[in-house]
N, C-alpha and C. Protein backbone atom coordinates (compact mmCIF):
# COMPACT_ATOMS: atom_id res chain seq x y z
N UNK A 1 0.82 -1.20 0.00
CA UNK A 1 0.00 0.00 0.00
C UNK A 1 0.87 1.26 0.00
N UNK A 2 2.00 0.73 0.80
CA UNK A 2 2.68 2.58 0.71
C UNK A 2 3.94 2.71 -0.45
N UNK A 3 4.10 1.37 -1.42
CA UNK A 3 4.35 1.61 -2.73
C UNK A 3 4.13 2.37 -3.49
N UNK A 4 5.31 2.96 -4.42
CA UNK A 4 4.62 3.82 -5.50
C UNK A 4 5.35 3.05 -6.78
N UNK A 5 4.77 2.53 -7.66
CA UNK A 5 5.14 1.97 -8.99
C UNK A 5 5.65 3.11 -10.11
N UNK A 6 6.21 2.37 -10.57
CA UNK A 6 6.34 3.39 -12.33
C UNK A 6 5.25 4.08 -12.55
N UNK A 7 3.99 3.43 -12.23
CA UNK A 7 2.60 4.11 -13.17
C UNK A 7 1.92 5.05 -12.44
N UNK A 8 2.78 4.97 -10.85
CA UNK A 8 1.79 6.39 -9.99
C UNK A 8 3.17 7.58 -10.79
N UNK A 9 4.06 7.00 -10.71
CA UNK A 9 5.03 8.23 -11.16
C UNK A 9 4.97 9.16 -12.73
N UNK A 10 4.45 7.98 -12.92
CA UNK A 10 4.03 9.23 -14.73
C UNK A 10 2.89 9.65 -14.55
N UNK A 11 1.89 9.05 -13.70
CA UNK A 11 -0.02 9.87 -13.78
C UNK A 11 1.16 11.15 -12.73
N UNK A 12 1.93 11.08 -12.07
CA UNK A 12 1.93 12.26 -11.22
C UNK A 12 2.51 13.49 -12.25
N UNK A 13 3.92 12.63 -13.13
CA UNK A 13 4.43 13.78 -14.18
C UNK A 13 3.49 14.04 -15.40
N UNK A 14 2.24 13.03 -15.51
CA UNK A 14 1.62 13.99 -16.74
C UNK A 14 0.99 14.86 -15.78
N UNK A 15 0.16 15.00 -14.64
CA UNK A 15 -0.99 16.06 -14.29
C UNK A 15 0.19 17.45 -13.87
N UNK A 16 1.14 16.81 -13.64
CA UNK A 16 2.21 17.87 -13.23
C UNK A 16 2.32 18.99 -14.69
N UNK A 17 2.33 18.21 -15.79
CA UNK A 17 2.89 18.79 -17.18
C UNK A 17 1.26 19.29 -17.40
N UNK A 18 0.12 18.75 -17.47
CA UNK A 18 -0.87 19.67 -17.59
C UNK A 18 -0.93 20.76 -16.87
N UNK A 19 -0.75 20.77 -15.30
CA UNK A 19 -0.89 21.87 -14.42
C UNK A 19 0.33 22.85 -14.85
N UNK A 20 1.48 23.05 -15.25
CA UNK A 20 2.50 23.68 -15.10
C UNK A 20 2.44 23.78 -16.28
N UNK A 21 2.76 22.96 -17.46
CA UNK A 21 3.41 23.29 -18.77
C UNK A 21 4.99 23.10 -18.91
N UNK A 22 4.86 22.83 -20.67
CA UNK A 22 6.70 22.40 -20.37
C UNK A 22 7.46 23.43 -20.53
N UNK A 23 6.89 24.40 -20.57
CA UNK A 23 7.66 26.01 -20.56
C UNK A 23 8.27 26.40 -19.14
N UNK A 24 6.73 26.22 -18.35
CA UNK A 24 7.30 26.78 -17.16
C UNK A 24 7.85 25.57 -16.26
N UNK A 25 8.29 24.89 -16.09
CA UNK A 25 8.70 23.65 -15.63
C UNK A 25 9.97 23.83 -15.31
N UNK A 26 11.36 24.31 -16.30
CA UNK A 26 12.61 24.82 -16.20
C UNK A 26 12.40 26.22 -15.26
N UNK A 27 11.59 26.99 -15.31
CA UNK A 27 11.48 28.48 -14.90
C UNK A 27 11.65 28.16 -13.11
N UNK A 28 10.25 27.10 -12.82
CA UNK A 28 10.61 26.72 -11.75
C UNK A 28 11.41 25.50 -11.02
N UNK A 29 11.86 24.92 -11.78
CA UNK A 29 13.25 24.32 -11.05
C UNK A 29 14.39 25.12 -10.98
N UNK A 30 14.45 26.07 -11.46
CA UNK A 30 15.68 26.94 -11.40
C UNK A 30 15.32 27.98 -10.35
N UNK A 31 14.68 28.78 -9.82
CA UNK A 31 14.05 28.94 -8.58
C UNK A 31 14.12 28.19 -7.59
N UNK A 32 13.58 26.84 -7.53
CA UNK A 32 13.80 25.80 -6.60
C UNK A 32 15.08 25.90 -6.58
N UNK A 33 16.34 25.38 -7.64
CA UNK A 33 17.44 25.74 -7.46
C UNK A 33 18.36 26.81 -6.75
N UNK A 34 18.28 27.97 -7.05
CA UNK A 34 18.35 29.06 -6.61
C UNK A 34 18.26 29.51 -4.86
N UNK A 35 16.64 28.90 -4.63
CA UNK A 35 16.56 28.61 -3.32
C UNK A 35 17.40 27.75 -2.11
N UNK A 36 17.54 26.56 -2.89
CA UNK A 36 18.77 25.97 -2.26
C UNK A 36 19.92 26.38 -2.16
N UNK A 37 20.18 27.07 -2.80
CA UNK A 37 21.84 27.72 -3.37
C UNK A 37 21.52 28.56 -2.14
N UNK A 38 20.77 29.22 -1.90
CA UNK A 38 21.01 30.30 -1.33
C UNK A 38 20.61 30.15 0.27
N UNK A 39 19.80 29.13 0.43
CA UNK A 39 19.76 28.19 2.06
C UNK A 39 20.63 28.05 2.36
N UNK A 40 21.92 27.14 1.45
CA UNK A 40 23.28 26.23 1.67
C UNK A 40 24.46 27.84 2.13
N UNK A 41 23.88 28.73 1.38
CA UNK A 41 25.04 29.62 1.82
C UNK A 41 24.88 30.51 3.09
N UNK A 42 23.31 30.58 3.11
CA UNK A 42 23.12 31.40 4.70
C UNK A 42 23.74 30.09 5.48
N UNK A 43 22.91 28.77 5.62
CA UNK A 43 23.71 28.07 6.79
C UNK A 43 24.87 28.29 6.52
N UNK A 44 26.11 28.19 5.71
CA UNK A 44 27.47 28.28 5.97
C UNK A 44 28.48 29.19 6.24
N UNK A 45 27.75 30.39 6.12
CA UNK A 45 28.09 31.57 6.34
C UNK A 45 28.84 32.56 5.52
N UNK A 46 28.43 32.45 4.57
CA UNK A 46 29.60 32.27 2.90
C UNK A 46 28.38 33.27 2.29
N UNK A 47 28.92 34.11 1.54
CA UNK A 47 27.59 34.62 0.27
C UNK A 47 28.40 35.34 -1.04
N UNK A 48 27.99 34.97 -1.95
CA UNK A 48 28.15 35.45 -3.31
C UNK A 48 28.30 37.00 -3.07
N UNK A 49 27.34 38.07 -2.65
CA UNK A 49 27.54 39.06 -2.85
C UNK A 49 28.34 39.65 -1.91
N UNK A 50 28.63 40.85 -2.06
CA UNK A 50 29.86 41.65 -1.03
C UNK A 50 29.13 42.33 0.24
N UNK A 51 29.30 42.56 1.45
CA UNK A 51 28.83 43.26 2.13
C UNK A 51 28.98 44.95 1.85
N UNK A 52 27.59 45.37 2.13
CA UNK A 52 27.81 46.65 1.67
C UNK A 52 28.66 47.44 2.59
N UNK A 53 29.78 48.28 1.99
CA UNK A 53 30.82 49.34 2.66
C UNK A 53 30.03 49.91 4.07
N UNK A 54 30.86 49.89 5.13
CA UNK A 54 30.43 50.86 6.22
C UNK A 54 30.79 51.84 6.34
N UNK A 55 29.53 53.01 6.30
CA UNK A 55 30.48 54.18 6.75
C UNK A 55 31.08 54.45 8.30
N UNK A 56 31.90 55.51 7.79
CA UNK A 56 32.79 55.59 9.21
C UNK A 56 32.32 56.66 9.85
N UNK A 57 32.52 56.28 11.39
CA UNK A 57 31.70 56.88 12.38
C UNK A 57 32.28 58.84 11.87
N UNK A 58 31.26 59.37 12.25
CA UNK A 58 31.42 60.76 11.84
C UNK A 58 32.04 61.18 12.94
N UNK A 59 32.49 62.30 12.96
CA UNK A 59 33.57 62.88 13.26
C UNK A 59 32.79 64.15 14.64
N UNK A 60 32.84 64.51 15.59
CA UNK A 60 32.87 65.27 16.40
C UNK A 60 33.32 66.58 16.09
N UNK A 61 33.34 68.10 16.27
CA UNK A 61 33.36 69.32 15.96
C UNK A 61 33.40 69.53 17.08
N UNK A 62 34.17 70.54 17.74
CA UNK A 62 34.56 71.18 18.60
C UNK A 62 33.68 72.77 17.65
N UNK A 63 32.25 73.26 18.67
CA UNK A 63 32.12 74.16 18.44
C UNK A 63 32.91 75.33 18.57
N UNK A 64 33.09 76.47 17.80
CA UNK A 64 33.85 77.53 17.59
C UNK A 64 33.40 78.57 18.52
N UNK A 65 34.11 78.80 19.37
CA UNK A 65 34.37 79.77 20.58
C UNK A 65 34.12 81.64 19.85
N UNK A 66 33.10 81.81 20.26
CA UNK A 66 32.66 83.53 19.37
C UNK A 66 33.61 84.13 20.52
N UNK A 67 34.03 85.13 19.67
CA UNK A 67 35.00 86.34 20.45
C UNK A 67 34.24 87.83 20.71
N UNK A 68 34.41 88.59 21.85
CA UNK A 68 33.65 89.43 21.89
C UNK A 68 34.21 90.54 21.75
């Protein structure tokens, strides 16, 4: 009963290919892809892009002493 044969696996990929289409099918495995890629790199602590520059702490002014 908790078998799945060859023949549940294609009724699942044809209703899959009616519901989706074979266009969008690549669109979203590459998303799915993507998603993982980008799970695997938050857990590891690693990322493709750069952290954005910090600015540096601003600077203090000594107000200017008026003369009388």
């Amino acid at each position: 009963m908790g078998e799945f044969s060859i023949f549940h696996w294609l009724i699942v990929l044809v209703v899959v290919l009616i519901f989706f289409g074979g266009k969008r099918i690549p669109e979203i495995m590459k998303g799915f892809g993507e998603g993982i890629r980008s799970f695997k790199d938050g857990m590891s602590g690693t990322s493709s892009t750069p952290a954005p520059p910090t600015a540096p702490p601003p600077t203090a002014e000594k107000p200017a002493e008026e003369k009388k």
